[in-house]
N, C-alpha and C. Protein backbone atom coordinates (compact mmCIF):
# COMPACT_ATOMS: atom_id res chain seq x y z
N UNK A 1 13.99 4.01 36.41
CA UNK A 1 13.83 3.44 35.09
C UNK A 1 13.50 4.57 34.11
N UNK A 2 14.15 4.54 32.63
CA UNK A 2 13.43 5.49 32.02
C UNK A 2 12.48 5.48 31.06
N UNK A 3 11.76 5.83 31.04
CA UNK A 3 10.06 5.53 30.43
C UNK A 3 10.77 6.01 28.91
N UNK A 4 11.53 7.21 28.65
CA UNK A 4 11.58 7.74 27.15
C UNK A 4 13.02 8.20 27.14
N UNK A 5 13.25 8.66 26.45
CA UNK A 5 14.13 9.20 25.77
C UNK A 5 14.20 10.22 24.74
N UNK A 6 14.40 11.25 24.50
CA UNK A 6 14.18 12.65 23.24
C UNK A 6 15.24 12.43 22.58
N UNK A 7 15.06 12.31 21.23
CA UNK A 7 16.27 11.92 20.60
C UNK A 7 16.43 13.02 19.43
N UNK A 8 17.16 13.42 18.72
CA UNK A 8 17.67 14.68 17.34
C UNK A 8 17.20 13.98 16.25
N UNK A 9 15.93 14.32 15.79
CA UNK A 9 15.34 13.95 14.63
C UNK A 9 15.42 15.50 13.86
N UNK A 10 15.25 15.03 12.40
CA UNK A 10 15.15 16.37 11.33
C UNK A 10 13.49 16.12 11.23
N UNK A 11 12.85 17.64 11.62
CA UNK A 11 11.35 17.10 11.34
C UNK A 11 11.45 17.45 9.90
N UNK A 12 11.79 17.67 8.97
CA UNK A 12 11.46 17.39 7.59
C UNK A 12 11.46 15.51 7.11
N UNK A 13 12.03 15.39 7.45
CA UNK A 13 12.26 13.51 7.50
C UNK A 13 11.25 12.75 8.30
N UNK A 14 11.03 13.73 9.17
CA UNK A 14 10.17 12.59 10.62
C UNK A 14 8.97 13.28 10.01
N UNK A 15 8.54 14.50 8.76
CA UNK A 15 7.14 14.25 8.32
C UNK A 15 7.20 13.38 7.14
N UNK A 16 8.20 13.15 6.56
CA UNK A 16 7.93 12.64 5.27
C UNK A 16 7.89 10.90 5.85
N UNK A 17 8.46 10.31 6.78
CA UNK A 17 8.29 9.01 7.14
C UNK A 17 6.90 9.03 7.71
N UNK A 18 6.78 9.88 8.18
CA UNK A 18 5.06 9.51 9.26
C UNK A 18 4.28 9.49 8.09
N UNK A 19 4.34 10.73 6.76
CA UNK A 19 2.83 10.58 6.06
C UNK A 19 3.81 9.30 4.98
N UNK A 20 4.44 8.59 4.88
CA UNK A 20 4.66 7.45 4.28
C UNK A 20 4.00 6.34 5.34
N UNK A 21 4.35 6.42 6.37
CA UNK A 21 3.40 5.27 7.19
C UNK A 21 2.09 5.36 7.17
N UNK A 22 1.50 6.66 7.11
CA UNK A 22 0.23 6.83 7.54
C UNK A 22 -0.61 6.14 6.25
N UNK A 23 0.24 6.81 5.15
CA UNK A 23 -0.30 5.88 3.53
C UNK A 23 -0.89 4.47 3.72
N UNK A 24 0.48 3.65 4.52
CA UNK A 24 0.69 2.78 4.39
C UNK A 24 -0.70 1.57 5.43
N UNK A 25 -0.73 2.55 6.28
CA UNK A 25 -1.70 2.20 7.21
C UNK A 25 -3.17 2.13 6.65
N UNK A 26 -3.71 3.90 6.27
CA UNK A 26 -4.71 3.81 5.53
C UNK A 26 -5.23 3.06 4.53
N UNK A 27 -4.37 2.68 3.41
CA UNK A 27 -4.20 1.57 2.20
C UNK A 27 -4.81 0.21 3.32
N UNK A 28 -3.94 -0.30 4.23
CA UNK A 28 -4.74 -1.22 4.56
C UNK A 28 -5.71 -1.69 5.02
N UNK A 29 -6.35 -0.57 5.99
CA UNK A 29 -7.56 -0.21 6.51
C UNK A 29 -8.29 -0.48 5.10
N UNK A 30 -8.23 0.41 4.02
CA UNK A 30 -9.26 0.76 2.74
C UNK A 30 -9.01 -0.92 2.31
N UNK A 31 -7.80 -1.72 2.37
CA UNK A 31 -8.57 -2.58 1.61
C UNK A 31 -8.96 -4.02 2.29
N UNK A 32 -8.74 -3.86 3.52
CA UNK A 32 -9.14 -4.44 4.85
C UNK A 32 -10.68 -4.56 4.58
N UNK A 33 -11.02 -3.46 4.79
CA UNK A 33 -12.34 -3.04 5.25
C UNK A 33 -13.18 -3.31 3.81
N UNK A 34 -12.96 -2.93 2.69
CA UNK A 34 -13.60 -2.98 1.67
C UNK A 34 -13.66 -4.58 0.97
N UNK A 35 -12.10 -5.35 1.66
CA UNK A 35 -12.82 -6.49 1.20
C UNK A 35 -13.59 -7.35 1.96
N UNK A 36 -13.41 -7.21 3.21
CA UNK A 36 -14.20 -8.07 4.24
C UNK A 36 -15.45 -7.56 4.10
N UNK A 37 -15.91 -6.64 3.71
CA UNK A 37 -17.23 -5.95 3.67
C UNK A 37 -17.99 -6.60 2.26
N UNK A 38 -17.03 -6.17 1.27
CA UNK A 38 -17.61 -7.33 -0.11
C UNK A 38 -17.43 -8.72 0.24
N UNK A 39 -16.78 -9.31 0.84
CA UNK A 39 -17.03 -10.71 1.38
C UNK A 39 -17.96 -10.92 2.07
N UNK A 40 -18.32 -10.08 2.91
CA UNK A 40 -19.35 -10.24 4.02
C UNK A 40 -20.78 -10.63 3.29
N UNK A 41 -20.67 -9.52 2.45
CA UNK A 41 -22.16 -9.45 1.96
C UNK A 41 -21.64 -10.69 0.63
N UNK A 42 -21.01 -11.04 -0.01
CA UNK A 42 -21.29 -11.89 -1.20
C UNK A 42 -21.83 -13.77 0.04
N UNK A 43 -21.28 -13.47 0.98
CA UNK A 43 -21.47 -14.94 1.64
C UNK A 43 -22.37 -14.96 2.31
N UNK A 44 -22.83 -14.11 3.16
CA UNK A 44 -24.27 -13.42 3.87
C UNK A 44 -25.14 -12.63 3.57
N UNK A 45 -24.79 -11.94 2.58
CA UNK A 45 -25.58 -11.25 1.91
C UNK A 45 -26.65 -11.55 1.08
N UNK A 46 -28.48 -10.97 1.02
CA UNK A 46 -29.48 -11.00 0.01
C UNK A 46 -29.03 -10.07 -1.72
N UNK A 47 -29.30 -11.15 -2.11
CA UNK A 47 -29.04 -10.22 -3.48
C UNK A 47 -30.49 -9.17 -3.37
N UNK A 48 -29.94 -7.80 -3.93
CA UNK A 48 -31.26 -6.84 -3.50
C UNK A 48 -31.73 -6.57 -2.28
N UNK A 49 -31.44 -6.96 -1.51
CA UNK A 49 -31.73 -6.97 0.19
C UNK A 49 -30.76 -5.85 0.61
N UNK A 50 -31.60 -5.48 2.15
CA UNK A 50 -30.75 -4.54 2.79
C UNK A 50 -29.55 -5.29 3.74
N UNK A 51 -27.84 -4.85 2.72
CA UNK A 51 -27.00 -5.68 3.15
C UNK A 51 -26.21 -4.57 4.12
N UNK A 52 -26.58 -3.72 4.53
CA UNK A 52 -26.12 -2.35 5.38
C UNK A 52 -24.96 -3.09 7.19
N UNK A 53 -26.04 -4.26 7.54
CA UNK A 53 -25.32 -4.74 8.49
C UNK A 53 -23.98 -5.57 8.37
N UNK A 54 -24.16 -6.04 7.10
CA UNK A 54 -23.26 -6.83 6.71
C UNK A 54 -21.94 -6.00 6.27
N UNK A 55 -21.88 -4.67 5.48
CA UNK A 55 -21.11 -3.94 5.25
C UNK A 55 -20.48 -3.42 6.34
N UNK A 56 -21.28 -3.22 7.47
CA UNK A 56 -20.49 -2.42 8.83
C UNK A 56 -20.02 -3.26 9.77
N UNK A 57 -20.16 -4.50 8.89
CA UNK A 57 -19.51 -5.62 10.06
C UNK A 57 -18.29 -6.07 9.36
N UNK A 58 -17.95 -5.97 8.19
CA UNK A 58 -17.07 -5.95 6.95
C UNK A 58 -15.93 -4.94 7.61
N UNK A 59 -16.26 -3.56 7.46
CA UNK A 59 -15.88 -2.58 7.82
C UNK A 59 -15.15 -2.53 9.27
N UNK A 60 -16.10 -2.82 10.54
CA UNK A 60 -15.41 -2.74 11.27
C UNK A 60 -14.58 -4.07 11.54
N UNK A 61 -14.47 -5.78 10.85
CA UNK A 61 -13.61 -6.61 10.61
C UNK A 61 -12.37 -5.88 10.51
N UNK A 62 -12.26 -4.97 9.59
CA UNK A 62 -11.59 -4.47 8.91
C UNK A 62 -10.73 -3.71 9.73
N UNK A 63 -11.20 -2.83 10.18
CA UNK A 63 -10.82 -2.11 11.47
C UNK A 63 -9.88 -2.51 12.46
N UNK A 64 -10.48 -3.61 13.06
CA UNK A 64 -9.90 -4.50 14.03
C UNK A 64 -8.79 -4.91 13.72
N UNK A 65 -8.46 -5.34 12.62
CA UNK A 65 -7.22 -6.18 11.63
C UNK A 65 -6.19 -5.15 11.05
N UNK A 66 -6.89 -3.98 10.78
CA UNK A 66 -5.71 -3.25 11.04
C UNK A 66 -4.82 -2.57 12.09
N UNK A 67 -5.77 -2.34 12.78
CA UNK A 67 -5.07 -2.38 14.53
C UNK A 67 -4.45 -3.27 15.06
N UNK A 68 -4.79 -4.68 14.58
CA UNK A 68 -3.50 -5.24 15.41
C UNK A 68 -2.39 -5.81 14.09
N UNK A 69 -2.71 -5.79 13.02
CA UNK A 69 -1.77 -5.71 12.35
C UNK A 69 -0.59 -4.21 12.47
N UNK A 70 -1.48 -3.13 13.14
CA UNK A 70 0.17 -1.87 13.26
C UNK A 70 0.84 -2.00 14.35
N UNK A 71 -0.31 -2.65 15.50
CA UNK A 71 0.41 -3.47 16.96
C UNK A 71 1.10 -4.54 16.90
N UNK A 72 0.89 -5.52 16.12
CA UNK A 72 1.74 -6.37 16.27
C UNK A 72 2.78 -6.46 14.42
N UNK A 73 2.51 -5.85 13.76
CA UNK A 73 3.56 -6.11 12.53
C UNK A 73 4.04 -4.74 11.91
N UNK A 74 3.37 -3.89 11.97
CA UNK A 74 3.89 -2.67 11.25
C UNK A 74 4.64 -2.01 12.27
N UNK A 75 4.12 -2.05 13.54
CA UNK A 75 4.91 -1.41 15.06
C UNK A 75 6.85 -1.46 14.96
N UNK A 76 7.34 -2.85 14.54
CA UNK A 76 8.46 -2.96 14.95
C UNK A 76 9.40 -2.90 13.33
N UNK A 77 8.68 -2.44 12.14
CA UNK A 77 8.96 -1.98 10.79
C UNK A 77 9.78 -0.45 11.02
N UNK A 78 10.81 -0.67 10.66
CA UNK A 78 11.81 0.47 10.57
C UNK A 78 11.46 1.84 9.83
N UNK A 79 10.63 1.27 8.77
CA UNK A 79 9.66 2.16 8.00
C UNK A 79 8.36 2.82 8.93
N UNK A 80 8.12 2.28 10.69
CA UNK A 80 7.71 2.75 11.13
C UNK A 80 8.01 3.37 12.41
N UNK A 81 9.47 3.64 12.53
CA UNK A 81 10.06 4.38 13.08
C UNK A 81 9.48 5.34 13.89
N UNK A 82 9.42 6.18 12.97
CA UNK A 82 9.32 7.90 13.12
C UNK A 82 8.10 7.68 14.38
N UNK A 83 6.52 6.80 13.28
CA UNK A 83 5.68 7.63 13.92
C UNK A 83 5.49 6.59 15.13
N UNK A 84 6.08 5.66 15.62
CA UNK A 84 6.14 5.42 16.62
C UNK A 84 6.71 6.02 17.85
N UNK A 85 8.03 6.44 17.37
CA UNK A 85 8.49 7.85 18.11
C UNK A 85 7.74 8.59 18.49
N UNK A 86 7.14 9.34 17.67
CA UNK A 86 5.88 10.25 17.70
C UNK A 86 4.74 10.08 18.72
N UNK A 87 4.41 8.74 18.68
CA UNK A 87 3.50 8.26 19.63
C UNK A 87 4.03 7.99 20.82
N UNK A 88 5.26 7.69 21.19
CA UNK A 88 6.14 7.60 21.92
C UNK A 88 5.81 9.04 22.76
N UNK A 89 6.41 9.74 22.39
CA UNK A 89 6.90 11.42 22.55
C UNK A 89 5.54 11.73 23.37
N UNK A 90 4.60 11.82 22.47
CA UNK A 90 3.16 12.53 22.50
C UNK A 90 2.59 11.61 24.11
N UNK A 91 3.10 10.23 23.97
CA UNK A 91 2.43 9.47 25.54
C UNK A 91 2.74 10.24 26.90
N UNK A 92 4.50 10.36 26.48
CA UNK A 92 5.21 10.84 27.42
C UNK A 92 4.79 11.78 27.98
N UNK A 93 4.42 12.98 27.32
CA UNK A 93 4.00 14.21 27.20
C UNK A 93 3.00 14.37 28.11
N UNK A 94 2.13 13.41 28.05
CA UNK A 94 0.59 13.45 28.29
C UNK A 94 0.53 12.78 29.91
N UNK A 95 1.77 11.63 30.01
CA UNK A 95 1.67 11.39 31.61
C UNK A 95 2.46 12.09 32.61
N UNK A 96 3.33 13.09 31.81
CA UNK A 96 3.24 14.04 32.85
C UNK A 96 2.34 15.70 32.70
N UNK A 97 1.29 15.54 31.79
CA UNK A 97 0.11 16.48 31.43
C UNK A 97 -0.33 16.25 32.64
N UNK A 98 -0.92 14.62 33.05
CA UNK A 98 -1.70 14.18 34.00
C UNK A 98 -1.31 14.66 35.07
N UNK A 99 0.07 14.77 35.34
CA UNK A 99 0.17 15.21 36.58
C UNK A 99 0.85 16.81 36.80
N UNK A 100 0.63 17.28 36.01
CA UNK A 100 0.85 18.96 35.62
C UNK A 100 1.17 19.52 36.83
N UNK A 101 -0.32 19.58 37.03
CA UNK A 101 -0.21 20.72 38.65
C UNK A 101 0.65 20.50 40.00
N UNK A 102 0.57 18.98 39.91
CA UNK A 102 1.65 18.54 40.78
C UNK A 102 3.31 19.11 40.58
N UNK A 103 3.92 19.43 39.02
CA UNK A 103 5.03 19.29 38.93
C UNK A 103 5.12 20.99 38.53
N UNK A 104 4.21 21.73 38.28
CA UNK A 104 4.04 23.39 38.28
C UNK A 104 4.68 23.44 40.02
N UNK A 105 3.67 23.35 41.03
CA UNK A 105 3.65 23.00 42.53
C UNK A 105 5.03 22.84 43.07
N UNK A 106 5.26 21.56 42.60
CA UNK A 106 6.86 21.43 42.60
C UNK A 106 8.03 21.50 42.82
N UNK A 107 7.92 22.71 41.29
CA UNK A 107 8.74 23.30 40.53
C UNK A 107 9.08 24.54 41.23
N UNK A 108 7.93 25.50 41.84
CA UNK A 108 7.54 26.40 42.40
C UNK A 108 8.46 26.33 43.67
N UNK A 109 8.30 25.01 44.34
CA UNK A 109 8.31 24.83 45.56
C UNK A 109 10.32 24.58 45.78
N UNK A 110 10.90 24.40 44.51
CA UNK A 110 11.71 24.22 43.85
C UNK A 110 12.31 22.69 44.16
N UNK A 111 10.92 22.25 44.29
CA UNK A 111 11.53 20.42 44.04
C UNK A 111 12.61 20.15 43.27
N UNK A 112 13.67 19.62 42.97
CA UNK A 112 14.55 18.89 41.85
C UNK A 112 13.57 18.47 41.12
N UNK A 113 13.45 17.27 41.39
CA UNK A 113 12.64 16.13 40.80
C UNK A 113 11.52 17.15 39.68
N UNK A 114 10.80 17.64 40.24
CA UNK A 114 9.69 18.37 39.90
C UNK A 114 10.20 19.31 39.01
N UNK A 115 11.36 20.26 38.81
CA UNK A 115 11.92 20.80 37.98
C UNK A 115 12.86 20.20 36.82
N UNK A 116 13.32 19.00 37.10
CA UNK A 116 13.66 18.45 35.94
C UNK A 116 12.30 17.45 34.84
N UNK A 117 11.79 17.06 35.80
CA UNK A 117 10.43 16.59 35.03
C UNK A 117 9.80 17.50 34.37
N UNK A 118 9.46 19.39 34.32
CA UNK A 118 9.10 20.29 33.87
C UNK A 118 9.86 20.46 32.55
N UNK A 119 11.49 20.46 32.78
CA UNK A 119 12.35 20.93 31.88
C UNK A 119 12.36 19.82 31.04
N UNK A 120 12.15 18.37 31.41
CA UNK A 120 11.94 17.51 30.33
C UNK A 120 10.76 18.38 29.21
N UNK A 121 9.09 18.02 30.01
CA UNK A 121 8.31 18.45 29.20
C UNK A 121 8.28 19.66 28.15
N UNK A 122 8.94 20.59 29.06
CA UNK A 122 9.71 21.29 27.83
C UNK A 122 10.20 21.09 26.74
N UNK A 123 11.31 20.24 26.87
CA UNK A 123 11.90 20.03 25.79
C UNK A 123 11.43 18.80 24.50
N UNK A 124 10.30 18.09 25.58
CA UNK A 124 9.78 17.07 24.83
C UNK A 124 8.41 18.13 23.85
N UNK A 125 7.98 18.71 24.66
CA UNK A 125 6.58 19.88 24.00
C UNK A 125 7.23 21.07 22.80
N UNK A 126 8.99 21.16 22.72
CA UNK A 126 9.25 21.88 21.78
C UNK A 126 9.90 21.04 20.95
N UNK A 127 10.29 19.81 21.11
CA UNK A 127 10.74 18.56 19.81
C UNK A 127 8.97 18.56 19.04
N UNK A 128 8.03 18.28 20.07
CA UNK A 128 6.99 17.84 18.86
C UNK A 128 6.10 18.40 18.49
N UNK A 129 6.20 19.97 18.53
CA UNK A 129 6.05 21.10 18.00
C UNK A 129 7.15 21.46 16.48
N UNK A 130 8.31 21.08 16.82
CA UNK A 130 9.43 21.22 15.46
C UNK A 130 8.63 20.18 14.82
N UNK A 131 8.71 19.04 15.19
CA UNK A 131 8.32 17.78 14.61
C UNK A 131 7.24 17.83 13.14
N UNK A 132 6.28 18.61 13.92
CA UNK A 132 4.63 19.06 13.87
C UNK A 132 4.74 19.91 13.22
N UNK A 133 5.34 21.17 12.82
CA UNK A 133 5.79 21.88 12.04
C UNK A 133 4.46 23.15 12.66
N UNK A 134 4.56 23.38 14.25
CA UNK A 134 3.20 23.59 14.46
C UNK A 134 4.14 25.00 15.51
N UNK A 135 5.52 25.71 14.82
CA UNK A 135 6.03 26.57 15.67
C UNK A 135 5.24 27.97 15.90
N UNK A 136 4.17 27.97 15.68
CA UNK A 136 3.31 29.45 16.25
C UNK A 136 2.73 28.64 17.70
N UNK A 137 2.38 27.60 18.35
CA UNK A 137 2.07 27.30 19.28
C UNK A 137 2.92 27.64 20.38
N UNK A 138 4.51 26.65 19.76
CA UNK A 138 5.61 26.59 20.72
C UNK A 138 6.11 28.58 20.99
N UNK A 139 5.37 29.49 19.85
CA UNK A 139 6.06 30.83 20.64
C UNK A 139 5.52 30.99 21.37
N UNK A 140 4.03 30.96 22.16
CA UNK A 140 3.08 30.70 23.00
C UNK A 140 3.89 30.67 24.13
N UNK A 141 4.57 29.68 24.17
CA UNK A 141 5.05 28.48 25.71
C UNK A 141 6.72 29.12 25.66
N UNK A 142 7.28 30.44 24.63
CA UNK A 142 8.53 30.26 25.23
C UNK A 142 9.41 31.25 26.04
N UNK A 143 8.82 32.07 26.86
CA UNK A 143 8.91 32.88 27.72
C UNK A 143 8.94 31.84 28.65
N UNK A 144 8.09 30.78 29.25
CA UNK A 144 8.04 30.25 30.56
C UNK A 144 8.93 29.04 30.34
N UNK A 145 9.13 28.59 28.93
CA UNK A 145 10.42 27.73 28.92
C UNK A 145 11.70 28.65 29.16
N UNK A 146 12.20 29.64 28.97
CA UNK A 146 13.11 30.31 29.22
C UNK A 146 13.34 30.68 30.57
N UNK A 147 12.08 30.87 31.53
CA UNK A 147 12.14 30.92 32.55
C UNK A 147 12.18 29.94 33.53
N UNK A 148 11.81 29.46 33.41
CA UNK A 148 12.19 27.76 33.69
C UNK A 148 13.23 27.54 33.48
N UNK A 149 14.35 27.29 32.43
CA UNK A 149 15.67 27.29 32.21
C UNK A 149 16.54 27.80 33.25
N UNK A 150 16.21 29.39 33.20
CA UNK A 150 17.17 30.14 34.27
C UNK A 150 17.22 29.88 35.73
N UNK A 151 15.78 29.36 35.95
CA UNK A 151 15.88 29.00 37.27
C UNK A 151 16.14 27.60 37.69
N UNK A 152 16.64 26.76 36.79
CA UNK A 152 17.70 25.72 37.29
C UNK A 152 18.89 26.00 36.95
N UNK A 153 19.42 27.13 35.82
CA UNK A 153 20.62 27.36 36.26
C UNK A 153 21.42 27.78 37.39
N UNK A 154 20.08 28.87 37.58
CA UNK A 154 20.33 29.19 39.08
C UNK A 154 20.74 28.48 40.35
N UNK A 155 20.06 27.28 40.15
CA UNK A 155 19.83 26.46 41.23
C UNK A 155 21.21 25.18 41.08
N UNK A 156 21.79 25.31 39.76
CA UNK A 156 22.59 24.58 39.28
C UNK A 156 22.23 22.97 39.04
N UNK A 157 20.57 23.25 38.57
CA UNK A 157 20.45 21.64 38.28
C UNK A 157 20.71 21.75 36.43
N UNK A 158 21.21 20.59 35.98
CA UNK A 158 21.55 20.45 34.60
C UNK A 158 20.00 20.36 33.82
N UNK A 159 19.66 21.21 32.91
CA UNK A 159 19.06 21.87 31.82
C UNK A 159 19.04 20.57 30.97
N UNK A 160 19.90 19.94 30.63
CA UNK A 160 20.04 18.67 29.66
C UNK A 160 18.93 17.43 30.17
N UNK A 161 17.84 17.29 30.12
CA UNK A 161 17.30 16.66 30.60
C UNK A 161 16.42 15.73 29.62
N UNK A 162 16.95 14.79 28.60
CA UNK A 162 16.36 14.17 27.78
C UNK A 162 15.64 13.03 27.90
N UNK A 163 15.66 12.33 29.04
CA UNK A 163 14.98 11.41 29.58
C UNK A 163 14.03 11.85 30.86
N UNK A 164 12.50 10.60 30.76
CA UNK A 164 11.82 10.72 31.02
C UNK A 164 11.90 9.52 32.22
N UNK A 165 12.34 9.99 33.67
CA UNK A 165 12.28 8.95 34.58
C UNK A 165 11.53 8.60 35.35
N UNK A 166 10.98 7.32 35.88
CA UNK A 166 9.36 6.82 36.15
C UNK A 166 9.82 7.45 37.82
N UNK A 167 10.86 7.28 38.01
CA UNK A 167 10.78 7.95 39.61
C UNK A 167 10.68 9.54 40.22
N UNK A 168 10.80 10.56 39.06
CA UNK A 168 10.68 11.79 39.06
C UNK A 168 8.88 11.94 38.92
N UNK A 169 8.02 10.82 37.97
CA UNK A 169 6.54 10.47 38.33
C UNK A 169 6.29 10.79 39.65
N UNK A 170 6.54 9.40 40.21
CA UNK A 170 6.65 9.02 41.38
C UNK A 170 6.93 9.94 42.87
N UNK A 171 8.24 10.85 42.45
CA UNK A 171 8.48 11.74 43.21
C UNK A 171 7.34 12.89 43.43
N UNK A 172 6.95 13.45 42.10
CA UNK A 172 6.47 14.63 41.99
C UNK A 172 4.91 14.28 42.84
N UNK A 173 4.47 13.25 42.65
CA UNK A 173 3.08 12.62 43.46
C UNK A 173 3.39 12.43 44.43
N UNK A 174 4.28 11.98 45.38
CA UNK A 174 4.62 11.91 46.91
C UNK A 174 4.82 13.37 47.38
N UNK A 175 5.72 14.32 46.76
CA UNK A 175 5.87 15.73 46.87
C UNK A 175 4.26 16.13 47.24
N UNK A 176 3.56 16.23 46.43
CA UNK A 176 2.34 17.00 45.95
C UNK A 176 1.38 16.35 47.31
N UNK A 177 1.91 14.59 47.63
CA UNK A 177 0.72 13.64 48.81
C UNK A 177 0.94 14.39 50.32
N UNK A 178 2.45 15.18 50.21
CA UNK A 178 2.84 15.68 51.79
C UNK A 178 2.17 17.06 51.71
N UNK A 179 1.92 17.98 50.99
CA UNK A 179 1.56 18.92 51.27
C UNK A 179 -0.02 18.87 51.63
């Protein structure tokens, strides 16, 4: 099954949609929170009294309602595309972070599985670095992406590796359970 997919975004576009969502998000949080908080206290609230609990219960109302308002209504908004992608990308990233050493190990060991799951993260860790506009990191990481490259050419596994498959997971943890 495949968990993701890396797709050809322009990160000039994929920042200008994310900080348009992010607006869009914040705005509701601010007026989420600010009115449930002036509600809180005009209906529970002492006039002159310390209304401090009432404001942080306002506040975090507020909170709550915007979280599942981006989970359940802003999530599937076309206008929120990008940074769902983004969050997308960045998950991906991170469950095979979790299993790193396993797919270094691997890779080494010259698993398939374990080397195309690497060359994914690669290519997923230099999309959201472009993305991120954050390319002094990605020169960091690109000697061992290059090397990595050559040694599945070598090996003649395909380099094109844009999907993220739950059984190359799977593999790389059974690999890593026999040794």
């Amino acid at each position: 099954m495949v968990l993701f997919e890396i797709k050809p975004l322009s990160p000039e576009a994929y920042r200008q949609q994310t900080r348009r969502s992010t607006l869009v998000v914040v705005a509701t949080f601010t007026i989420l929170a600010m009115g449930l908080a002036t509600l809180t206290v005009a209906l529970f609230g002492e006039t002159g009294g310390d209304n401090l609990r009432l404001n942080m219960a306002g506040v975090i109302a507020g909170l709550l309602l915007t979280i599942a308002l981006v989970r359940l209504v802003y999530w599937k908004q076309s206008w929120m595309a990008s940074a769902v992608y983004g969050w997308r990308l960045k998950r991906s990233l991170m469950s095979v972070t979790n299993v790193m050493h396993h797919v270094t190990a691997g890779a080494t060991a010259g698993d398939p599985d374990a080397m195309k799951l690497l060359r994914f993260y690669h290519l997923g860790l230099t999309q959201m670095h472009l993305l991120d506009g954050n390319s002094a990191s990605l020169g960091e990481v690109t000697g061992e992406i290059d090397r990595h490259r050559e040694s599945m050419e070598t090996r003649g596994i395909d380099i094109d590796q844009n999907q993220l498959h739950e059984n190359w997971l799977d593999s790389v943890k059974r690999f890593a359970a026999k040794k």
